[in-house]
Structure formats: structure tokens, C-alpha cells
PDB file of N, CA and C in Angstrom:
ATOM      1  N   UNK A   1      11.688 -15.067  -4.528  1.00  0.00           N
ATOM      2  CA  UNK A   1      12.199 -14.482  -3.306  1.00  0.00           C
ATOM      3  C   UNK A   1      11.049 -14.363  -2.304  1.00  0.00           C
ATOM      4  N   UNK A   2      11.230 -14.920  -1.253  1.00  0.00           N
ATOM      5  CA  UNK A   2      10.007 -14.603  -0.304  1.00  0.00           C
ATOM      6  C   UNK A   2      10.409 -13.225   0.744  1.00  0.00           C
ATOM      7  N   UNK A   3       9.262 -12.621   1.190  1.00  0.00           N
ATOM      8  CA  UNK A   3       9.176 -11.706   1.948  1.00  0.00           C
ATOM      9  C   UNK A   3      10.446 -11.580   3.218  1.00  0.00           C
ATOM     10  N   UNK A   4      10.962 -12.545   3.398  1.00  0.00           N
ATOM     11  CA  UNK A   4      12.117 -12.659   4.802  1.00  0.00           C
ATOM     12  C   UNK A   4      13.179 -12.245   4.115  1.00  0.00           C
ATOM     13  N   UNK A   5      13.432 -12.671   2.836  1.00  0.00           N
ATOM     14  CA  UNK A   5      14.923 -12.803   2.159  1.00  0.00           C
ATOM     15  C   UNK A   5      14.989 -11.377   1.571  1.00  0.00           C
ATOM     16  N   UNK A   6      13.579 -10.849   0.800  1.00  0.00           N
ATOM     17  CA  UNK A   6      13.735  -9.374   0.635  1.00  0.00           C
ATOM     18  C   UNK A   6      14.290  -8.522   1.799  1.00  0.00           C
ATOM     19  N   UNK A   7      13.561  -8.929   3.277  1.00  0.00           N
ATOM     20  CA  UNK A   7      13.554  -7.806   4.436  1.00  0.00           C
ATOM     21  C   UNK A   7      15.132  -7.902   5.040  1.00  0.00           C
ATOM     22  N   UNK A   8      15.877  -8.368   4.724  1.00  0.00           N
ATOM     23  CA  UNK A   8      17.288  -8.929   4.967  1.00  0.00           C
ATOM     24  C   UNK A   8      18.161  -8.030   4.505  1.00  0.00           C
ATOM     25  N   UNK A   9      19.322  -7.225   5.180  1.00  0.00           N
ATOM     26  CA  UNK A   9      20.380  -6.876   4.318  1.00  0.00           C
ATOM     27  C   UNK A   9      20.001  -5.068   4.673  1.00  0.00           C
ATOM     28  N   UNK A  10      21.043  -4.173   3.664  1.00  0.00           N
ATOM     29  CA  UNK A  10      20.898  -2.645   4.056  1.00  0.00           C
ATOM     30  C   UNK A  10      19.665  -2.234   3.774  1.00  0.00           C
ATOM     31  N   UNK A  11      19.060  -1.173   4.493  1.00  0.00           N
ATOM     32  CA  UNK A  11      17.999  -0.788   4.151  1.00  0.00           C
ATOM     33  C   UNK A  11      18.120   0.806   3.777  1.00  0.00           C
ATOM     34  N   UNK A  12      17.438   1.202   3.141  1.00  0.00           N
ATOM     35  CA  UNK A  12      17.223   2.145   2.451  1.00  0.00           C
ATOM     36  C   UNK A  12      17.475   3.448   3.263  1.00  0.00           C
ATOM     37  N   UNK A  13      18.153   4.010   2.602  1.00  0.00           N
ATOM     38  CA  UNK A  13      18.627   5.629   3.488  1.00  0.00           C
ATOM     39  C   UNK A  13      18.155   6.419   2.158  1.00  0.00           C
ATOM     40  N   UNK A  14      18.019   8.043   2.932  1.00  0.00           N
ATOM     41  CA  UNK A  14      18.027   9.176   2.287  1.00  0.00           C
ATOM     42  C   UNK A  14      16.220   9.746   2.677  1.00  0.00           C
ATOM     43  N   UNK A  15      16.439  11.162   2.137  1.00  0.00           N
ATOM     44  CA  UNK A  15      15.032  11.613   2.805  1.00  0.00           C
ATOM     45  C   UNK A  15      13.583  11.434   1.729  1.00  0.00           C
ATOM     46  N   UNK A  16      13.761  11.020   0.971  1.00  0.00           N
ATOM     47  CA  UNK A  16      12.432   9.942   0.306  1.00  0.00           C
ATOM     48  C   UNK A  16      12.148   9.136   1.122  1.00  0.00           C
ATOM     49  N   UNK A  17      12.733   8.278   2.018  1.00  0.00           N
ATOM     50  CA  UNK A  17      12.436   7.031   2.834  1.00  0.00           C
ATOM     51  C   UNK A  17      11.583   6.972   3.504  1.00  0.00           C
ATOM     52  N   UNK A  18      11.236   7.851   4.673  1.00  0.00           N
ATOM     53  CA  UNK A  18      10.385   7.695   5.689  1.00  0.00           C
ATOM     54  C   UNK A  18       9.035   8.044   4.838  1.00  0.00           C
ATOM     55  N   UNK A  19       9.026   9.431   4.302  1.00  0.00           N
ATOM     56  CA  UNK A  19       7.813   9.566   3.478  1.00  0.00           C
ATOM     57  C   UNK A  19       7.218   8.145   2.533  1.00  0.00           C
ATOM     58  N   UNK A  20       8.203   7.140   1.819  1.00  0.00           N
ATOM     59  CA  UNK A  20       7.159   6.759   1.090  1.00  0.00           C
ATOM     60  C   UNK A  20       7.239   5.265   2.055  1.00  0.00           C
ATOM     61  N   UNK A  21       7.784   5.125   3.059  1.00  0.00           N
ATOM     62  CA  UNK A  21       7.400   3.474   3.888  1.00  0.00           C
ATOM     63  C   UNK A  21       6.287   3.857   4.354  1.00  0.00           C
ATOM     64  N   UNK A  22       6.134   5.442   4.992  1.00  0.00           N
ATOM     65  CA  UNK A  22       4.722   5.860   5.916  1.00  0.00           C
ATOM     66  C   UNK A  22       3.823   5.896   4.351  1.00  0.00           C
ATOM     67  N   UNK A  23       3.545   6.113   3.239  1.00  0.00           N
ATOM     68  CA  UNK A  23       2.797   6.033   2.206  1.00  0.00           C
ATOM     69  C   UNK A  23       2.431   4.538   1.796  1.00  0.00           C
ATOM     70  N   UNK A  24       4.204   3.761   1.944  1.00  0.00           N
ATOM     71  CA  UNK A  24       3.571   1.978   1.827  1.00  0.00           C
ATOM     72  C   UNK A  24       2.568   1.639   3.279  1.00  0.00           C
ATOM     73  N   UNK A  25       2.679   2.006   4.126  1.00  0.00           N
ATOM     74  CA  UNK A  25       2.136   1.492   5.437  1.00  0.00           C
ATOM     75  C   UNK A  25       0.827   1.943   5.432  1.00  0.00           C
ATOM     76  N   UNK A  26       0.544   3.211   4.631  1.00  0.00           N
ATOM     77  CA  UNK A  26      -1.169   3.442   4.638  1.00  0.00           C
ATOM     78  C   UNK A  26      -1.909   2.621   3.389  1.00  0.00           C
ATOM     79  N   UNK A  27      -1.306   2.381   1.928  1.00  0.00           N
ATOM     80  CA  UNK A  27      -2.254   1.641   1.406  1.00  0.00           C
ATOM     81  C   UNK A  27      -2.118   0.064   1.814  1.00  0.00           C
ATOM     82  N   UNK A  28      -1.282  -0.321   2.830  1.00  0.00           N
ATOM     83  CA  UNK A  28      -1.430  -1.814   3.055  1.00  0.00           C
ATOM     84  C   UNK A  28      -2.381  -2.111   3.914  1.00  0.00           C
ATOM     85  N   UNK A  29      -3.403  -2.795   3.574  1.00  0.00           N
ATOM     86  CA  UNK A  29      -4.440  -2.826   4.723  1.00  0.00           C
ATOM     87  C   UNK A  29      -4.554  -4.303   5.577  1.00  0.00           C
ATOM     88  N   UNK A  30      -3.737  -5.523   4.842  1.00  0.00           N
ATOM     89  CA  UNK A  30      -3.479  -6.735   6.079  1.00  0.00           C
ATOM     90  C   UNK A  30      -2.376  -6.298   7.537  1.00  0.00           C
ATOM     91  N   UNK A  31      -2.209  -6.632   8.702  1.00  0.00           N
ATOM     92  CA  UNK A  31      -1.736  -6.679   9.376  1.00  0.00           C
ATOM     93  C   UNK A  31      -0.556  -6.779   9.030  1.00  0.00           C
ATOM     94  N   UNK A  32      -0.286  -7.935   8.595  1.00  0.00           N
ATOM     95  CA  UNK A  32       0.751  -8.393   8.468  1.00  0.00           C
ATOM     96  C   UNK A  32       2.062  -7.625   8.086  1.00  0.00           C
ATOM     97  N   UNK A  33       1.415  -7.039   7.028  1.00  0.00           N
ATOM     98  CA  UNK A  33       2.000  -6.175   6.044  1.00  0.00           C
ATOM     99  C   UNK A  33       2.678  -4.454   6.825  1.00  0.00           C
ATOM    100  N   UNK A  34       1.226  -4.328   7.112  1.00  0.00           N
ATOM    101  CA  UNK A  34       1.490  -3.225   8.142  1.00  0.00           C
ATOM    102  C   UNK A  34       2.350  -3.383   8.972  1.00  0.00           C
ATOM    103  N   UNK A  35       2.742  -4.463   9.759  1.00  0.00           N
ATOM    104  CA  UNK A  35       3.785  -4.534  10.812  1.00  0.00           C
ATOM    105  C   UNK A  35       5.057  -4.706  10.640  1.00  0.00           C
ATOM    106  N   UNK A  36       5.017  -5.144   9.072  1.00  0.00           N
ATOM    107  CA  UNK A  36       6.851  -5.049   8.229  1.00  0.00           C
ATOM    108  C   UNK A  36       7.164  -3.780   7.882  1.00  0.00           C
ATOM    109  N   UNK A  37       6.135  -3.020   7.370  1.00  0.00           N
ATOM    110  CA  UNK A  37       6.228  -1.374   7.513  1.00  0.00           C
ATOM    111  C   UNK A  37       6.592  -0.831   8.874  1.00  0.00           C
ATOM    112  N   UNK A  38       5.829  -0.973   9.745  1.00  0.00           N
ATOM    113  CA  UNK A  38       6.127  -0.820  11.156  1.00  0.00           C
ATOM    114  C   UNK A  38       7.525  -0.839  11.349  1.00  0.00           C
ATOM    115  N   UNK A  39       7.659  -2.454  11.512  1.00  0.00           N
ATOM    116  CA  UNK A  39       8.993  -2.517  12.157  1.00  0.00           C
ATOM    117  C   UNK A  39       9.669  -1.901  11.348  1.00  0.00           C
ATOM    118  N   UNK A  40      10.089  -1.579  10.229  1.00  0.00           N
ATOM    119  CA  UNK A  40      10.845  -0.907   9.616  1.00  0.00           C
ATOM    120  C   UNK A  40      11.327   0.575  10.022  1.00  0.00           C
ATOM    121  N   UNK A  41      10.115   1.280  10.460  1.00  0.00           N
ATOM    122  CA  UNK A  41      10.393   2.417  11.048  1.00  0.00           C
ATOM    123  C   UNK A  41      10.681   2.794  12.183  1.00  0.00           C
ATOM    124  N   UNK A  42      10.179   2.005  12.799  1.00  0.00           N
ATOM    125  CA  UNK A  42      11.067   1.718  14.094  1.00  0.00           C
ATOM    126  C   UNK A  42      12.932   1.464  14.045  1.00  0.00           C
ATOM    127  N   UNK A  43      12.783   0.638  13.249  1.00  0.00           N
ATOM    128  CA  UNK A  43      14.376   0.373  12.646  1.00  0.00           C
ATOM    129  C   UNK A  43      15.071   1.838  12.421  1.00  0.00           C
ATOM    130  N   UNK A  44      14.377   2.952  12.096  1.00  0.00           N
ATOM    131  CA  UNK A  44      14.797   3.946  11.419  1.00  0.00           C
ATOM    132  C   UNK A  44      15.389   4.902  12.134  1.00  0.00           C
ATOM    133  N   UNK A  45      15.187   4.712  13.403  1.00  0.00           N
ATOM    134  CA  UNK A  45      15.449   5.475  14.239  1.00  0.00           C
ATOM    135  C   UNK A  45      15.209   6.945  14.466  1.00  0.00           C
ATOM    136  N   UNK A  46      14.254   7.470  13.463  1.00  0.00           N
ATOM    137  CA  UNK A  46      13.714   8.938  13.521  1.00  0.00           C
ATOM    138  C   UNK A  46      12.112   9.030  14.482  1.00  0.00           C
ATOM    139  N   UNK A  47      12.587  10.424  15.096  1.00  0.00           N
ATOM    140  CA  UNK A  47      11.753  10.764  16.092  1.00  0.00           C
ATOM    141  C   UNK A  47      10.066  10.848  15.219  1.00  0.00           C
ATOM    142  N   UNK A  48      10.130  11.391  14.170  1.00  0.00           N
ATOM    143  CA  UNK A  48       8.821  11.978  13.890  1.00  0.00           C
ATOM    144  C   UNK A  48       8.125  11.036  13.025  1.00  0.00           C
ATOM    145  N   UNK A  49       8.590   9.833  13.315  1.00  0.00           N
ATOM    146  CA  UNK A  49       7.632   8.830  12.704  1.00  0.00           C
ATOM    147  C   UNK A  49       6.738   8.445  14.031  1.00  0.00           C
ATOM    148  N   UNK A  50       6.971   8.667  15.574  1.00  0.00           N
ATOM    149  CA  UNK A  50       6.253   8.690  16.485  1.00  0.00           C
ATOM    150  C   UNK A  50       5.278   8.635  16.488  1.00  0.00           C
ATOM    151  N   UNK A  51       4.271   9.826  15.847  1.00  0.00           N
ATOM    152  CA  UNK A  51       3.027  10.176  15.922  1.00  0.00           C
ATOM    153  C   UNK A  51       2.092   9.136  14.648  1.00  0.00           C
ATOM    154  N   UNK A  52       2.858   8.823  13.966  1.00  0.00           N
ATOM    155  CA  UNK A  52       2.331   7.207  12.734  1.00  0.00           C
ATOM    156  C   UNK A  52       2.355   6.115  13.366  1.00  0.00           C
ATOM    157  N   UNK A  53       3.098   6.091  14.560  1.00  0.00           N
ATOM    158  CA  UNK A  53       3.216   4.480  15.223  1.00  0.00           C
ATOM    159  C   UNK A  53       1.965   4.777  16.434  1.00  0.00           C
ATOM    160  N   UNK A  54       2.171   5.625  16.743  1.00  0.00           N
ATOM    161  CA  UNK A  54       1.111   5.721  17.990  1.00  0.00           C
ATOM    162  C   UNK A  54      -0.257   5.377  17.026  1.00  0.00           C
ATOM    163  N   UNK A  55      -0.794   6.021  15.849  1.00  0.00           N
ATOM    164  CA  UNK A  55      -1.774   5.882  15.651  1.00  0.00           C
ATOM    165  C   UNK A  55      -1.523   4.516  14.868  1.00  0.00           C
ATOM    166  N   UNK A  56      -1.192   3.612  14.535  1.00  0.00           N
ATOM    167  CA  UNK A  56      -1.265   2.074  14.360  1.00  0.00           C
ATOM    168  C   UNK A  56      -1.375   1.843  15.645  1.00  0.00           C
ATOM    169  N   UNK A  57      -1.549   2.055  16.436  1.00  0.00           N
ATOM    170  CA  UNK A  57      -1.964   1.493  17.950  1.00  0.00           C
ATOM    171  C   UNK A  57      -3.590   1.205  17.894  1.00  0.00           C
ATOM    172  N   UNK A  58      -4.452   1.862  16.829  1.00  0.00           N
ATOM    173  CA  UNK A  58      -5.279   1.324  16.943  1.00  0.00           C
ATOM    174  C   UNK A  58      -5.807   1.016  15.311  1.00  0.00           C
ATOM    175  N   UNK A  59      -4.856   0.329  15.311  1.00  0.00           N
ATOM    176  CA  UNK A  59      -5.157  -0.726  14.116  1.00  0.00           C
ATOM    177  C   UNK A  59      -6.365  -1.894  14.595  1.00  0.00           C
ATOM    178  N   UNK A  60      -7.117  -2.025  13.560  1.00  0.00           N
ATOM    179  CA  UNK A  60      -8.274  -3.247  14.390  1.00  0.00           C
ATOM    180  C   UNK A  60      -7.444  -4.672  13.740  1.00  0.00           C
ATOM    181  N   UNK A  61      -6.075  -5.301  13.146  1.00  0.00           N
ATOM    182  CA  UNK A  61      -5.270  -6.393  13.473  1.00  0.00           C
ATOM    183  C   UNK A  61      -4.305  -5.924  14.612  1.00  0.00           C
ATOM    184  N   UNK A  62      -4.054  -7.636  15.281  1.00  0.00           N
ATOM    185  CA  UNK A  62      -3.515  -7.723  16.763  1.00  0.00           C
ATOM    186  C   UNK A  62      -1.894  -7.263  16.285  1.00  0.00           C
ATOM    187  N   UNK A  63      -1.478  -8.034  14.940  1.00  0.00           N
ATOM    188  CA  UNK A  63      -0.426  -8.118  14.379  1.00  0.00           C
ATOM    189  C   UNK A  63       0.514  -6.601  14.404  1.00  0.00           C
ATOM    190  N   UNK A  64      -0.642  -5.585  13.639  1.00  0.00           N
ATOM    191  CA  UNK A  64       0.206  -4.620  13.666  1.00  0.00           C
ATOM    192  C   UNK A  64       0.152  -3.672  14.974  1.00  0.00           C
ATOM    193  N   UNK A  65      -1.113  -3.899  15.704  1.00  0.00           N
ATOM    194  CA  UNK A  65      -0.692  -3.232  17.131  1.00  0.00           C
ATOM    195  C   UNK A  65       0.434  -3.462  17.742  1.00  0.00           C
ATOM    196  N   UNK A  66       0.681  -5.280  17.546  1.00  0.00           N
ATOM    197  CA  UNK A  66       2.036  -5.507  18.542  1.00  0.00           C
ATOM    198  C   UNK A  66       3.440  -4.939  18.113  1.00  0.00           C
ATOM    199  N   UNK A  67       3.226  -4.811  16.679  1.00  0.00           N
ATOM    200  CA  UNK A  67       4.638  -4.514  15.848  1.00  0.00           C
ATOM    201  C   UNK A  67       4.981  -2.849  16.151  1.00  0.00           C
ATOM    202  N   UNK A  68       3.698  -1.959  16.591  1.00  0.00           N
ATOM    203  CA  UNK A  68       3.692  -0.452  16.729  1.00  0.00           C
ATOM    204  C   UNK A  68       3.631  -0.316  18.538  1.00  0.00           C
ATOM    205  N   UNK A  69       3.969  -1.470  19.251  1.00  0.00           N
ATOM    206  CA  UNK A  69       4.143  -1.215  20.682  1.00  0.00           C
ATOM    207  C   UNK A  69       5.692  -1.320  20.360  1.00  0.00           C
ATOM    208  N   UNK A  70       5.572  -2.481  19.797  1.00  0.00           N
ATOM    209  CA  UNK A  70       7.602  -2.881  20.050  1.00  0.00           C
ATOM    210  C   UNK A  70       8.217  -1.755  19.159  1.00  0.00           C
ATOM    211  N   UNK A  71       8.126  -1.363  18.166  1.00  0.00           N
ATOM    212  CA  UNK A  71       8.494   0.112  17.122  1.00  0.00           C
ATOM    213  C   UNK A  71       8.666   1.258  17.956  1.00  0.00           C
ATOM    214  N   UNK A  72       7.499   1.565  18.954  1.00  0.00           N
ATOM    215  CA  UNK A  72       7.813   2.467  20.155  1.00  0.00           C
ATOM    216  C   UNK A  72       8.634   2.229  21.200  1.00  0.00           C
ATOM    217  N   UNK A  73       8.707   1.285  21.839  1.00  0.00           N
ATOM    218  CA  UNK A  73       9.370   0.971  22.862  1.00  0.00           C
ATOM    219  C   UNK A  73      11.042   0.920  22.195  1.00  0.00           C
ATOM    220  N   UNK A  74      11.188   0.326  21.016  1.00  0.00           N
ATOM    221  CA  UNK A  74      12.603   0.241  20.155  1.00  0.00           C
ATOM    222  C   UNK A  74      12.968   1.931  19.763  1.00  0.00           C
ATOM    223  N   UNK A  75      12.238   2.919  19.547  1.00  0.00           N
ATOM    224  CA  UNK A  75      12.605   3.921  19.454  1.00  0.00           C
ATOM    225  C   UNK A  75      12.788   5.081  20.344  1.00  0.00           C
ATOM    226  N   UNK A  76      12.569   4.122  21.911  1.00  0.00           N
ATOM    227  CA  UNK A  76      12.894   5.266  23.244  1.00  0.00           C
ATOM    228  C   UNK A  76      12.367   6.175  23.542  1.00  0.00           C
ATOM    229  N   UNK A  77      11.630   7.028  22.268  1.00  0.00           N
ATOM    230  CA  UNK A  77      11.323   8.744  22.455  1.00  0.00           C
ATOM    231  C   UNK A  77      10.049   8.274  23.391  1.00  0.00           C
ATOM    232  N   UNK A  78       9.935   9.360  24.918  1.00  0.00           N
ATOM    233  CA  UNK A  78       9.476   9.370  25.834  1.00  0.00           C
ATOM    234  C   UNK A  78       8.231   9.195  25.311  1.00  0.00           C
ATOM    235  N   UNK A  79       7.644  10.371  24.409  1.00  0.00           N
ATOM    236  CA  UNK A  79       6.267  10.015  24.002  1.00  0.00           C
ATOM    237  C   UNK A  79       5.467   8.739  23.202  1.00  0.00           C
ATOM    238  N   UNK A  80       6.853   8.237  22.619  1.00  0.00           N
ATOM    239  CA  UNK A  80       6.202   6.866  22.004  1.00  0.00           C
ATOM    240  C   UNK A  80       5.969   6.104  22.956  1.00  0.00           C
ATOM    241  N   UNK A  81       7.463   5.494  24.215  1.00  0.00           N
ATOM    242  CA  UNK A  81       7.316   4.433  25.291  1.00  0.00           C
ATOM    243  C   UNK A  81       5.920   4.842  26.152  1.00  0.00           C
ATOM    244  N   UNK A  82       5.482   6.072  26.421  1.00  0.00           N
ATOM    245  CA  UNK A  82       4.548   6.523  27.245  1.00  0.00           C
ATOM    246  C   UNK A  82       2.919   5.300  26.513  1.00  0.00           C
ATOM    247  N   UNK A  83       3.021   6.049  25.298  1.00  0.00           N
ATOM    248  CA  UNK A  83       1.760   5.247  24.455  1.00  0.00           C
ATOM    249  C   UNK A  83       1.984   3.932  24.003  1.00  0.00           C
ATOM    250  N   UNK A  84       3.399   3.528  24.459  1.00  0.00           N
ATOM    251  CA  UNK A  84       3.206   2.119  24.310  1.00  0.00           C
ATOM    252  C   UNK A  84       2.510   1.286  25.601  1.00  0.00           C
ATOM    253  N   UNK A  85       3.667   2.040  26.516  1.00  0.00           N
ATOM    254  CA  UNK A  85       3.221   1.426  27.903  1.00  0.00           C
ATOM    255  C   UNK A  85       1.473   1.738  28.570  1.00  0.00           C
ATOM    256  N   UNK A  86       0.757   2.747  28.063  1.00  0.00           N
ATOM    257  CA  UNK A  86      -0.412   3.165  28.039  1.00  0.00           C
ATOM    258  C   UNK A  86      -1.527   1.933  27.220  1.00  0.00           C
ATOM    259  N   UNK A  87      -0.785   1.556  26.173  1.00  0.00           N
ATOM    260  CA  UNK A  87      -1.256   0.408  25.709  1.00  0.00           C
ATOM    261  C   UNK A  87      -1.216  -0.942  25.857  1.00  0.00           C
ATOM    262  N   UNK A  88      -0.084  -1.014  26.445  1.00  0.00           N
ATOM    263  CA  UNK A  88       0.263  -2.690  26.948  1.00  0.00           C
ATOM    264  C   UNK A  88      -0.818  -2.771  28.092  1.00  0.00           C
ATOM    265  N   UNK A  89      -0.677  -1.730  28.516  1.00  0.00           N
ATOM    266  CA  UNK A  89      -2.066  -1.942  30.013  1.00  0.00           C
ATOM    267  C   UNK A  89      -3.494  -2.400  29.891  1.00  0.00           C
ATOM    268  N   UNK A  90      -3.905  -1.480  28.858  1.00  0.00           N
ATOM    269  CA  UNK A  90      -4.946  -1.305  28.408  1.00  0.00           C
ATOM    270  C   UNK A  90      -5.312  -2.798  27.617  1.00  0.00           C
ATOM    271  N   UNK A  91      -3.977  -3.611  26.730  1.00  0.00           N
ATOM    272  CA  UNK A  91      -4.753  -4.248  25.945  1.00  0.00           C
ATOM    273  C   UNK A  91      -3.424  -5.300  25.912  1.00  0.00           C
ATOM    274  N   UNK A  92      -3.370  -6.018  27.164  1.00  0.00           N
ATOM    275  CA  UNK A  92      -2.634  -6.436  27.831  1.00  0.00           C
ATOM    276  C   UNK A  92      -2.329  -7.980  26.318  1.00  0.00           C
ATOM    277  N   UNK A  93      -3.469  -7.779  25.627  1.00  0.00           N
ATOM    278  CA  UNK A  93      -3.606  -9.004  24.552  1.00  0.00           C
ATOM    279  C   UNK A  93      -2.417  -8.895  23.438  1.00  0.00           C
ATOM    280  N   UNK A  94      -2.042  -7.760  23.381  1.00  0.00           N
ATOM    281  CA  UNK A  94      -1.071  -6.810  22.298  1.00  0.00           C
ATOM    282  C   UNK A  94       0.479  -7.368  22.994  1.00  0.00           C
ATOM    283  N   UNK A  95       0.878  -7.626  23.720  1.00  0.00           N
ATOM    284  CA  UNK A  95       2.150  -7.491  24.397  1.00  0.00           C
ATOM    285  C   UNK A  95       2.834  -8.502  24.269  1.00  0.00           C
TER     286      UNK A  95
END
């Protein structure tokens, strides 16, 4: 099974969830990886994963910065779009 065909289909509900994707998203240390975590929580539609996406904003891969601008901007809350759009400016390379 490759990584696309896993990320496909219902995703995981209930309140274990956010806690252990934000626990997968800290020991993954490629980009890549980080930004399937990312987008995921973004997917999730909860406010208080906010303050985890803002700080992947300064991830030193391009990959997961871009995946934690679009995660903010996909989740609306004023304070995420603020630090996204604060970042697209800043690092116009991310966007």
C-alpha cells in the first residue's frame, strides 16, 4: 500500500485523534511527512490545533511550511489566516 492509498477514505474521529496526529507530527522529522500530518489537521477542522500549525510555520523544510500556510488558511480561524497571510509575505517562497 503506498502512502496516497492509505491517506484516502474516512478519517479518524473521536478525542484521541488530534492528541496523537499532533504526537505523530512531532516525532516525524522529514517534511514530507510533517505536511501529511499537517494537512490532516487542517482537515480536522478544530480551532486549537491553530497554535501547532502556526508553529510549523517555522519548520526549516519548504514542504511543511507550505502544507501549515494552506492548513491555516483551510481552517479560517482569524488567528491562523492572520499568520498565514503574515507568512506568505514574509516568505513569499512558501506560497
Amino acid at each position: 500500500m503506498t502512502c496516497e492509498e492509505a491517506y484516502h477514505g474516512e478519517r479518524p474521529t473521536g478525542p484521541d485523534v488530534l492528541p496523537r496526529l499532533i504526537a505523530e507530527l512531532h516525532t516525524s522529522p522529514d517534511g514530507f511527512t510533517r505536511g501529511k500530518f499537517i494537512e490532516l489537521l487542517g482537515e480536522m477542522g478544530d480551532a486549537s490545533v491553530v497554535p501547532v500549525l502556526i508553529r510549523e510555520l517555522n519548520h526549516p523544510e519548504h514542504v511543511a511550511r507550505q502544507w501549515a500556510v494552506t492548513a491555516l488558511e483551510q481552517l479560517g480561524i482569524p488567528e491562523g489566516v492572520a499568520a498565514a497571510t503574515r507568512h506568505r509575505a514574509l516568505h513569499p517562497e512558501d506560497g
